[in-house]
PDB file of N, CA and C in Angstrom:
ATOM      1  N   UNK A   1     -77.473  60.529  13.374  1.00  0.00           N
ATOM      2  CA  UNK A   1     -77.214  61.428  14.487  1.00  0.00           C
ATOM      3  C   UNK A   1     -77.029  60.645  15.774  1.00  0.00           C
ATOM      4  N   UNK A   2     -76.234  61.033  16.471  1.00  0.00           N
ATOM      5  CA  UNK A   2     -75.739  60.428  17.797  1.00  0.00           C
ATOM      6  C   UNK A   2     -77.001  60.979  18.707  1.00  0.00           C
ATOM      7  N   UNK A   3     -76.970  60.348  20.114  1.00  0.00           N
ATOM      8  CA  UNK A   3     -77.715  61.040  20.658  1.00  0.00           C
ATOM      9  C   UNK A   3     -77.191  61.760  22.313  1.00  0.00           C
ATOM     10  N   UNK A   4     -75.462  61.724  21.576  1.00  0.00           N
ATOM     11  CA  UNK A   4     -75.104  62.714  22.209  1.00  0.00           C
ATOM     12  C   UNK A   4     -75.117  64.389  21.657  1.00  0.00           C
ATOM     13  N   UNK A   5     -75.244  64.097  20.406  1.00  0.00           N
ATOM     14  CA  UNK A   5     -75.688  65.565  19.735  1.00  0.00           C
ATOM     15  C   UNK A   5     -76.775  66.257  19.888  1.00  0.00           C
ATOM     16  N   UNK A   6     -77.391  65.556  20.151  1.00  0.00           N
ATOM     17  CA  UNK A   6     -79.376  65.553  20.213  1.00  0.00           C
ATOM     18  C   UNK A   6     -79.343  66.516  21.503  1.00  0.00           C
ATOM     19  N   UNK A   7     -78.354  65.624  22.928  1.00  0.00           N
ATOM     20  CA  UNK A   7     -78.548  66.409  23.849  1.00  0.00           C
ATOM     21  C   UNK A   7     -77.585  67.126  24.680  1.00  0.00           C
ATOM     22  N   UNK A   8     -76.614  67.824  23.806  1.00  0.00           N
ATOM     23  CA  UNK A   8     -76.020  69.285  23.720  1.00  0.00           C
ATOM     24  C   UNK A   8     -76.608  70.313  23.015  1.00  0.00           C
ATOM     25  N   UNK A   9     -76.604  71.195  24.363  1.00  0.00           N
ATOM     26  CA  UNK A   9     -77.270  72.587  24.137  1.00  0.00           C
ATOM     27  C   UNK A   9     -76.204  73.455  23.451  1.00  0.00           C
ATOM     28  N   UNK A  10     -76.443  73.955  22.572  1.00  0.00           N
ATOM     29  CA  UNK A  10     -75.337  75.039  21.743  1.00  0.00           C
ATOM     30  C   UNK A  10     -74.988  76.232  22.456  1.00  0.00           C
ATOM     31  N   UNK A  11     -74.075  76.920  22.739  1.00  0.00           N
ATOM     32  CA  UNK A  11     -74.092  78.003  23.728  1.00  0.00           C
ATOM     33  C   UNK A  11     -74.668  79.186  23.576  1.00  0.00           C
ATOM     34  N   UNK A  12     -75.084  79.332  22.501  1.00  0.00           N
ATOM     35  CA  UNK A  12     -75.974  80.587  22.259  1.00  0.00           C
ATOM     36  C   UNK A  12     -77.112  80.303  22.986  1.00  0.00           C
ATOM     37  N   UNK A  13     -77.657  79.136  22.600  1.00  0.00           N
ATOM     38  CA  UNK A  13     -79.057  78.845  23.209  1.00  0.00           C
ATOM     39  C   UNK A  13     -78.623  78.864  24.991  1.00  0.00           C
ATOM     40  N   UNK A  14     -77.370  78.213  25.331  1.00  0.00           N
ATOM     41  CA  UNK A  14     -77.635  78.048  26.814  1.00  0.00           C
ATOM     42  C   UNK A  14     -77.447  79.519  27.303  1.00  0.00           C
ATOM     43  N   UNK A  15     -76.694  80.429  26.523  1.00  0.00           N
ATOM     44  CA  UNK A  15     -76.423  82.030  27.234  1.00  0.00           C
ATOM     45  C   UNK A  15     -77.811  82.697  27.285  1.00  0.00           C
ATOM     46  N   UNK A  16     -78.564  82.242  26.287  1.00  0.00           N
ATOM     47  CA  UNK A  16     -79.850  82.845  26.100  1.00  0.00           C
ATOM     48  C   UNK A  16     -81.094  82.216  27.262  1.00  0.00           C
ATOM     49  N   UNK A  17     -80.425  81.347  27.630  1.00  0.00           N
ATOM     50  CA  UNK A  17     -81.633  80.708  28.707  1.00  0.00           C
ATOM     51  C   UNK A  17     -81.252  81.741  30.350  1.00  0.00           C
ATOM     52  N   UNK A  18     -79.990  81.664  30.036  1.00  0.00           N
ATOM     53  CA  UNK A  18     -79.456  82.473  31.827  1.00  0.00           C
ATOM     54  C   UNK A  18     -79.976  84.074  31.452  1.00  0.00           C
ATOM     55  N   UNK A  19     -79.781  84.095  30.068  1.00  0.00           N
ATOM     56  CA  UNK A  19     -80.126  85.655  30.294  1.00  0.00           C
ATOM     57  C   UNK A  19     -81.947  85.814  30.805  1.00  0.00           C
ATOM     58  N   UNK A  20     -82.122  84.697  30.095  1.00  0.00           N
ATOM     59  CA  UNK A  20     -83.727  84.870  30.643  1.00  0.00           C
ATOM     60  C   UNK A  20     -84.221  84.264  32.284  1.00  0.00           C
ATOM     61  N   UNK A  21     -83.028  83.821  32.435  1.00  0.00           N
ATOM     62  CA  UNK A  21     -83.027  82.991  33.887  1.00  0.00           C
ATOM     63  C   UNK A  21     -82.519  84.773  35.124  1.00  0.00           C
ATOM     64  N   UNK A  22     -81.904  85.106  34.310  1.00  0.00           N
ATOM     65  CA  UNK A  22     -81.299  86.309  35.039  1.00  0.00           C
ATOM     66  C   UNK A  22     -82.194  87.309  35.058  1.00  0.00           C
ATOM     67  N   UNK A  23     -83.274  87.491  33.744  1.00  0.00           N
ATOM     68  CA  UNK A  23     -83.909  88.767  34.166  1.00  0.00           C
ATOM     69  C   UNK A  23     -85.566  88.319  34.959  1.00  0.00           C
ATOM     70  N   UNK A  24     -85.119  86.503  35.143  1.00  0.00           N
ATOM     71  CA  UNK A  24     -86.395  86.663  36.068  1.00  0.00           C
ATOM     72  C   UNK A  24     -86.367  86.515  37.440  1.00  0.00           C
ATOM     73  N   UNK A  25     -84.441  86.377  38.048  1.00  0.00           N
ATOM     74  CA  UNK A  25     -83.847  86.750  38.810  1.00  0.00           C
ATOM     75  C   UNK A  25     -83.597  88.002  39.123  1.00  0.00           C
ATOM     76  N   UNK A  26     -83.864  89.129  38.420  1.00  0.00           N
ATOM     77  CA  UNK A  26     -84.255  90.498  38.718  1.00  0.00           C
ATOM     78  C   UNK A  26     -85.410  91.127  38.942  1.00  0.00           C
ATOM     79  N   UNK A  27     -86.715  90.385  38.170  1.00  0.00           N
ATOM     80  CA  UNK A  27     -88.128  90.590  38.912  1.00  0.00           C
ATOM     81  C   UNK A  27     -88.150  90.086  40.182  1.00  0.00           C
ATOM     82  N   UNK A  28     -86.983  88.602  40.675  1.00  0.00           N
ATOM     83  CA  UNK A  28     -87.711  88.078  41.976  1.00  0.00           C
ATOM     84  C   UNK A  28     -86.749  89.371  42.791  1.00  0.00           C
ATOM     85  N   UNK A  29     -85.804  89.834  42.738  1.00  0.00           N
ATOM     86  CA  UNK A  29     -84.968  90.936  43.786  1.00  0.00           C
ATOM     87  C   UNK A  29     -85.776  92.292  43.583  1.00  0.00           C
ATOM     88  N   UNK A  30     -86.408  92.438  42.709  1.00  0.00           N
ATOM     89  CA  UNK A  30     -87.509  93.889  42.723  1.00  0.00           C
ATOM     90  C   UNK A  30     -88.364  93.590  43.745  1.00  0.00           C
ATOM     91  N   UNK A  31     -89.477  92.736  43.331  1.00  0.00           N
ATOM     92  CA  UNK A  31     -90.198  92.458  43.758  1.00  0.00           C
ATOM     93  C   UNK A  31     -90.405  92.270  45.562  1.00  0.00           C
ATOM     94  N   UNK A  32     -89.309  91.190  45.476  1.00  0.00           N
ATOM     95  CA  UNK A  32     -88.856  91.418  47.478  1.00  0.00           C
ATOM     96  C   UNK A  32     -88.343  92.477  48.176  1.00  0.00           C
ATOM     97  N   UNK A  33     -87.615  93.159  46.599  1.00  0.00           N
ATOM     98  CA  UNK A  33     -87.752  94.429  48.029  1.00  0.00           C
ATOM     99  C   UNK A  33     -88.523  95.517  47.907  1.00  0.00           C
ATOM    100  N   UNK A  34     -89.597  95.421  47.516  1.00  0.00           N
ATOM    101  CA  UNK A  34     -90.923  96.616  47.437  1.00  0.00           C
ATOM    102  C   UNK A  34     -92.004  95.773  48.600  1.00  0.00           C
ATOM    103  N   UNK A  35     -91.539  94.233  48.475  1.00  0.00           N
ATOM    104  CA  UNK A  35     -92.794  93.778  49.859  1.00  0.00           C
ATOM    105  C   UNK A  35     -91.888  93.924  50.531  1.00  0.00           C
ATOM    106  N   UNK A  36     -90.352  93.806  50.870  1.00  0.00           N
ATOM    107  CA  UNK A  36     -89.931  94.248  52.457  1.00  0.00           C
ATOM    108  C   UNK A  36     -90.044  95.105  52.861  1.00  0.00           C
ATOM    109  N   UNK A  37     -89.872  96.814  52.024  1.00  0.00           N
ATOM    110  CA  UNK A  37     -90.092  97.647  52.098  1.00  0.00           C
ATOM    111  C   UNK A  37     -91.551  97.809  52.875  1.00  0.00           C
ATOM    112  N   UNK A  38     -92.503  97.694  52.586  1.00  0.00           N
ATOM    113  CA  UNK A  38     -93.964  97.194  52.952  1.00  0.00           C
ATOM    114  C   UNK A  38     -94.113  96.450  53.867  1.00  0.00           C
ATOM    115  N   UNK A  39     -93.781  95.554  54.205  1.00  0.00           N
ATOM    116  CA  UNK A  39     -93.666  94.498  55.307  1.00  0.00           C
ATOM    117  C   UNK A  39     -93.054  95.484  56.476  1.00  0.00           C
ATOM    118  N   UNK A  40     -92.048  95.693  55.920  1.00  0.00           N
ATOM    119  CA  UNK A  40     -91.253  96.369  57.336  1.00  0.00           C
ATOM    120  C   UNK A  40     -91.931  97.519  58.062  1.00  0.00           C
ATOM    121  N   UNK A  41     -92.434  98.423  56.599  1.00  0.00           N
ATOM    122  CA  UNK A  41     -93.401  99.503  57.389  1.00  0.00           C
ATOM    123  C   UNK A  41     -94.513  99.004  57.885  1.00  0.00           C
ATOM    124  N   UNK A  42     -95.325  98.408  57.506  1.00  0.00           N
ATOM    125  CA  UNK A  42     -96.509  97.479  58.000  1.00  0.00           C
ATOM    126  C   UNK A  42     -96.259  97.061  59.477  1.00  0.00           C
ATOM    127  N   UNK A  43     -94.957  96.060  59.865  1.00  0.00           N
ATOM    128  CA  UNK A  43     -94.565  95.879  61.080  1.00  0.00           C
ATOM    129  C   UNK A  43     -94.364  97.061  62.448  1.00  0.00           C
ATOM    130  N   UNK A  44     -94.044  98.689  61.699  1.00  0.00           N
ATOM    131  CA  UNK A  44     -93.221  99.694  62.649  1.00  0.00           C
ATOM    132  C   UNK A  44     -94.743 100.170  62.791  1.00  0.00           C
ATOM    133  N   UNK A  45     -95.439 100.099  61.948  1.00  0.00           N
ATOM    134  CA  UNK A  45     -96.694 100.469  62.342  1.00  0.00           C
ATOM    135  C   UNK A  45     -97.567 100.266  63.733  1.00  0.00           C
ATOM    136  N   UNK A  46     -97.771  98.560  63.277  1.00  0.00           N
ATOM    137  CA  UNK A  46     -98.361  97.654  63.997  1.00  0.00           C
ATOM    138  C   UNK A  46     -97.694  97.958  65.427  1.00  0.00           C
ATOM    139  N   UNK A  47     -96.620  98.015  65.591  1.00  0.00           N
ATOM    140  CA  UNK A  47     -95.689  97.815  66.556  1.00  0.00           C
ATOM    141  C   UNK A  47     -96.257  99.117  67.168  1.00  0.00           C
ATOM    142  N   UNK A  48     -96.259 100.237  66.626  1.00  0.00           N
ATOM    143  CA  UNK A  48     -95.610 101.746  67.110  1.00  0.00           C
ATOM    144  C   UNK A  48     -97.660 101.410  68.202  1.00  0.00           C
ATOM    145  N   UNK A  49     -98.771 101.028  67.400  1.00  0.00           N
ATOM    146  CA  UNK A  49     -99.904 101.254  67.863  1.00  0.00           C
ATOM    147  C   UNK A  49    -100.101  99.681  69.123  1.00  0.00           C
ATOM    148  N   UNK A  50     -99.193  99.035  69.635  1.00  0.00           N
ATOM    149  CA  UNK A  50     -99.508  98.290  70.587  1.00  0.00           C
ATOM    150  C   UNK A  50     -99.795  96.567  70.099  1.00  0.00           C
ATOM    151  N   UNK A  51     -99.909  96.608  68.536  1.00  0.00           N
ATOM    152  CA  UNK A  51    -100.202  95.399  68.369  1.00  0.00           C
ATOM    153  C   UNK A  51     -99.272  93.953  68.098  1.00  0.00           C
ATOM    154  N   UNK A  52     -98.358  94.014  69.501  1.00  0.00           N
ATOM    155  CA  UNK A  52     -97.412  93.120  68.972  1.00  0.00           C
ATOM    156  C   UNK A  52     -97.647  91.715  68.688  1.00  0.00           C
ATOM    157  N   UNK A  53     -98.964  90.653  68.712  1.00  0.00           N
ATOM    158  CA  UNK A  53     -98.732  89.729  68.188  1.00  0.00           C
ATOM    159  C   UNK A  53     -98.807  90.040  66.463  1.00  0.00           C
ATOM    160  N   UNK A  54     -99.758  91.179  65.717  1.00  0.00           N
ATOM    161  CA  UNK A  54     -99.753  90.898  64.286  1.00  0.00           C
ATOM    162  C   UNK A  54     -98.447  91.746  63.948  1.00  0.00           C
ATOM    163  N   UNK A  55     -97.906  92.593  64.466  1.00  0.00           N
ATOM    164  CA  UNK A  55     -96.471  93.336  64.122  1.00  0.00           C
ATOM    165  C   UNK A  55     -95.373  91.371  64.041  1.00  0.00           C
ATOM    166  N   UNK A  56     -95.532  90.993  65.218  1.00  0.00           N
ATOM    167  CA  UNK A  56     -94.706  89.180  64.939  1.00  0.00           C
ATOM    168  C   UNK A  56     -94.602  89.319  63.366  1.00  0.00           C
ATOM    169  N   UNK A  57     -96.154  88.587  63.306  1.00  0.00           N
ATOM    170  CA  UNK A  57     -96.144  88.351  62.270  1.00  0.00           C
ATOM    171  C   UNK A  57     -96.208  88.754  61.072  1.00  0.00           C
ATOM    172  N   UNK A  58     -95.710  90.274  61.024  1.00  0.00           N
ATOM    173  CA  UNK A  58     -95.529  91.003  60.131  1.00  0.00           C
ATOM    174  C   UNK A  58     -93.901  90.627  59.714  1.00  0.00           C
ATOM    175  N   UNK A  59     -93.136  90.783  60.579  1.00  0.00           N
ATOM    176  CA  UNK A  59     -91.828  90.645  61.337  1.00  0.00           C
ATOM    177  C   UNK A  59     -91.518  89.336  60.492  1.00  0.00           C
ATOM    178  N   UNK A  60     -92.490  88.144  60.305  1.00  0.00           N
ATOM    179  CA  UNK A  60     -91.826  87.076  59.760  1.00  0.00           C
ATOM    180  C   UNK A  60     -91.809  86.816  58.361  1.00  0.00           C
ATOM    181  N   UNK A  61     -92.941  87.943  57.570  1.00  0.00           N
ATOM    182  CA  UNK A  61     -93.011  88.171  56.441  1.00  0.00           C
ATOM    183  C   UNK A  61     -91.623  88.645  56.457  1.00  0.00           C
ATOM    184  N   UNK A  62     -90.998  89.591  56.883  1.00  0.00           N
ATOM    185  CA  UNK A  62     -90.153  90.505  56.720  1.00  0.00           C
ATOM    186  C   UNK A  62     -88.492  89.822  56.210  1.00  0.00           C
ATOM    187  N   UNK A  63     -88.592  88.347  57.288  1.00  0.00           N
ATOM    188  CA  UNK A  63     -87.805  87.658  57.273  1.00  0.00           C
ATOM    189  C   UNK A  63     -87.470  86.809  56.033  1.00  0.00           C
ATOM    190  N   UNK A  64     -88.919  86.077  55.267  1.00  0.00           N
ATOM    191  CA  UNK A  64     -88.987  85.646  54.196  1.00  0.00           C
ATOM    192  C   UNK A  64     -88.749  86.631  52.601  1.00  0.00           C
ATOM    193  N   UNK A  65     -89.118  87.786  53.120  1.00  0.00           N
ATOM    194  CA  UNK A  65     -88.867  88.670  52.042  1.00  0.00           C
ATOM    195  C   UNK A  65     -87.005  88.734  51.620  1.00  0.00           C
ATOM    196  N   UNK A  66     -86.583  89.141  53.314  1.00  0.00           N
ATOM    197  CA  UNK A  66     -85.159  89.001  53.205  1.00  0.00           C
ATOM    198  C   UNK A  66     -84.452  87.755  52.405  1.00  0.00           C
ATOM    199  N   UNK A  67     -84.950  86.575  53.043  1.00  0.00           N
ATOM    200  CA  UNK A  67     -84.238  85.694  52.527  1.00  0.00           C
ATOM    201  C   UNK A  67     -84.342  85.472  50.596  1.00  0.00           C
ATOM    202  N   UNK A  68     -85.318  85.678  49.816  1.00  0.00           N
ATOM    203  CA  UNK A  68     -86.129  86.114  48.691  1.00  0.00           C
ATOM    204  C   UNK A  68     -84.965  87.005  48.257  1.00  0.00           C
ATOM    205  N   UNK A  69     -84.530  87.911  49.000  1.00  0.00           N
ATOM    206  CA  UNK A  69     -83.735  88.973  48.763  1.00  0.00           C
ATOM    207  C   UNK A  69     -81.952  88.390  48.752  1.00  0.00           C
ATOM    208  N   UNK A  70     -81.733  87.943  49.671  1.00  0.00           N
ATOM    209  CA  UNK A  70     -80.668  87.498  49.926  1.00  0.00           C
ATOM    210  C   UNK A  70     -80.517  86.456  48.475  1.00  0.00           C
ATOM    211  N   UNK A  71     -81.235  85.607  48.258  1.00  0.00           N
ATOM    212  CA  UNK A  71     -81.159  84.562  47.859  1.00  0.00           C
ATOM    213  C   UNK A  71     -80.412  85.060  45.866  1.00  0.00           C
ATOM    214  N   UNK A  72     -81.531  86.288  45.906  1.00  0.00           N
ATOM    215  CA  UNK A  72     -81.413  86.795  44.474  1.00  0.00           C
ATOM    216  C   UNK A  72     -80.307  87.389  44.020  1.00  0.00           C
ATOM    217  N   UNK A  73     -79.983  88.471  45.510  1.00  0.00           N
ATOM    218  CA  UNK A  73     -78.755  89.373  44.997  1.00  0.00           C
ATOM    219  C   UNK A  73     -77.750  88.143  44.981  1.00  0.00           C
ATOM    220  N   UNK A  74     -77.263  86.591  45.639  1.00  0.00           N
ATOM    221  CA  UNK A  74     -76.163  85.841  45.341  1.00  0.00           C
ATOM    222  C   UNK A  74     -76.344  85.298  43.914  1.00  0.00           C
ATOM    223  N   UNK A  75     -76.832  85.365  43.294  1.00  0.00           N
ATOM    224  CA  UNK A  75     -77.463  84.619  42.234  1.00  0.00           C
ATOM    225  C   UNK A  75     -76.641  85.678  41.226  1.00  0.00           C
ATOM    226  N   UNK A  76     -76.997  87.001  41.781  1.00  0.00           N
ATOM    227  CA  UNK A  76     -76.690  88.203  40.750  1.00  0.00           C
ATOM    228  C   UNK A  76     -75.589  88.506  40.528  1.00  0.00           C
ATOM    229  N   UNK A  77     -74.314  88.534  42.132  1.00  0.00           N
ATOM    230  CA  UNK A  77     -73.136  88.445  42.198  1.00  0.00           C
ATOM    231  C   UNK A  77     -71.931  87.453  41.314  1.00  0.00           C
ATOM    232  N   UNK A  78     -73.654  86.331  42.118  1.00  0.00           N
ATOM    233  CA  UNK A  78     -72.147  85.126  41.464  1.00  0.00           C
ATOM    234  C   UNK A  78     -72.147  84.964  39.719  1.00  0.00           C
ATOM    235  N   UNK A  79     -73.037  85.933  39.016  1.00  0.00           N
ATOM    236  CA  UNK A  79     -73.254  86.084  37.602  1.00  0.00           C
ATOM    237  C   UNK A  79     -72.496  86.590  37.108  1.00  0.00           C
ATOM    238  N   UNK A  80     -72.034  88.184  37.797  1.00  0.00           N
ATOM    239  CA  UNK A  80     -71.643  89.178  37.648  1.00  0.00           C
ATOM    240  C   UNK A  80     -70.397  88.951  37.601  1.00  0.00           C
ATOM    241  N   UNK A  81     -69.912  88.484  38.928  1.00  0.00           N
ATOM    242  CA  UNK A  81     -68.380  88.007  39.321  1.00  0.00           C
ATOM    243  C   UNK A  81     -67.488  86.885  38.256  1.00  0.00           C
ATOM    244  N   UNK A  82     -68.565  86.230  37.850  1.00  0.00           N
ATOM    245  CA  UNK A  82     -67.863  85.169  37.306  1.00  0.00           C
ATOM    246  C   UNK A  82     -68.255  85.287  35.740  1.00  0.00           C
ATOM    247  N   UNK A  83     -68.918  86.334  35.143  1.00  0.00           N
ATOM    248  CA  UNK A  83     -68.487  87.221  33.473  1.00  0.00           C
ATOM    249  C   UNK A  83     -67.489  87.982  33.715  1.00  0.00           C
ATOM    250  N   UNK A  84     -67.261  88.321  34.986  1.00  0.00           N
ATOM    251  CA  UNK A  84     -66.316  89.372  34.619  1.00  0.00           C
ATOM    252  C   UNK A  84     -64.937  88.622  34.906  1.00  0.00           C
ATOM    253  N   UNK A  85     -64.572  87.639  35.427  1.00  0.00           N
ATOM    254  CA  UNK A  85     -63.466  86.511  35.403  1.00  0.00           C
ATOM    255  C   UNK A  85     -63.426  86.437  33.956  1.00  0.00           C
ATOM    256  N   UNK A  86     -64.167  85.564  33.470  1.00  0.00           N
ATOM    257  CA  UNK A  86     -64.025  85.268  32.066  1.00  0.00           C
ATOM    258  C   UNK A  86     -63.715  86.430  31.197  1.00  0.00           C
ATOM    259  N   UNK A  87     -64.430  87.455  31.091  1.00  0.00           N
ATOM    260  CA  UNK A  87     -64.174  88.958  30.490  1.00  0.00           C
ATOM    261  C   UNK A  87     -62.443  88.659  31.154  1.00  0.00           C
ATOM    262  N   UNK A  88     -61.882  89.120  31.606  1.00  0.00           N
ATOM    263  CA  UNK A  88     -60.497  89.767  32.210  1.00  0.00           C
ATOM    264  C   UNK A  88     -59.527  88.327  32.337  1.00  0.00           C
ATOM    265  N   UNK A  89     -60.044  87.424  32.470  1.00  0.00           N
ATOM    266  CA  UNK A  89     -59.005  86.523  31.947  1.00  0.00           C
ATOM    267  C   UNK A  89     -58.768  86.098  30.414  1.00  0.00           C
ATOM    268  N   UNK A  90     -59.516  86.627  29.499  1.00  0.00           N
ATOM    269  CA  UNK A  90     -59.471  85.992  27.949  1.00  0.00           C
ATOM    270  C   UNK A  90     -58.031  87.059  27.177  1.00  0.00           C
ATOM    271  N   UNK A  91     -57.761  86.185  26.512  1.00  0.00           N
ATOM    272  CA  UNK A  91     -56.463  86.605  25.802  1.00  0.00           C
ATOM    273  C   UNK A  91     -56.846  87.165  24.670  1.00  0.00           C
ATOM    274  N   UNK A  92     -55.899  88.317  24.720  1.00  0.00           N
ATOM    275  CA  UNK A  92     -56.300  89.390  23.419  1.00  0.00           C
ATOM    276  C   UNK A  92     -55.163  89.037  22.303  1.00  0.00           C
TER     277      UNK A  92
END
């Protein structure tokens, strides 16, 4: 055996790793947005009763959640976008 064989992944196995890479790319986009959701109300709270230094820093949770968020849905797009290239460009 070569040991370039050794270390090629077969594509079943590599489709099977993104799919599991993808659905734990869908717990991290749940997940951020039930704490932004939370964060944000937490902040309008804080805010609405006078407490603007911990509303801040509610505010910066809010920011990290986003980015958490941001980060996941591109992940999801550029998944989405680019099966469905392959889907619609393959020859029948």
């Amino acid at each position: 055996m070569d040991l370039a064989e050794l270390q090629r992944i077969e594509r079943a196995t590599w489709r099977r790793y993104l799919f599991y890479m993808d659905l734990a790319v869908f717990a991290i986009f749940g997940v951020s947005l039930a704490l932004l959701v939370r964060h944000t109300f937490a902040a309008g709270q804080l805010y609405s009763r006078g407490e603007y230094g911990l509303s801040t820093e509610t505010l910066w949770q809010v920011v990290a959640d986003t980015a958490f968020l941001v980060a996941a849905f591109s992940w999801l797009a550029y998944r989405f976008f680019r099966n469905e290239y392959l889907v619609l460009s393959r020859r029948f």
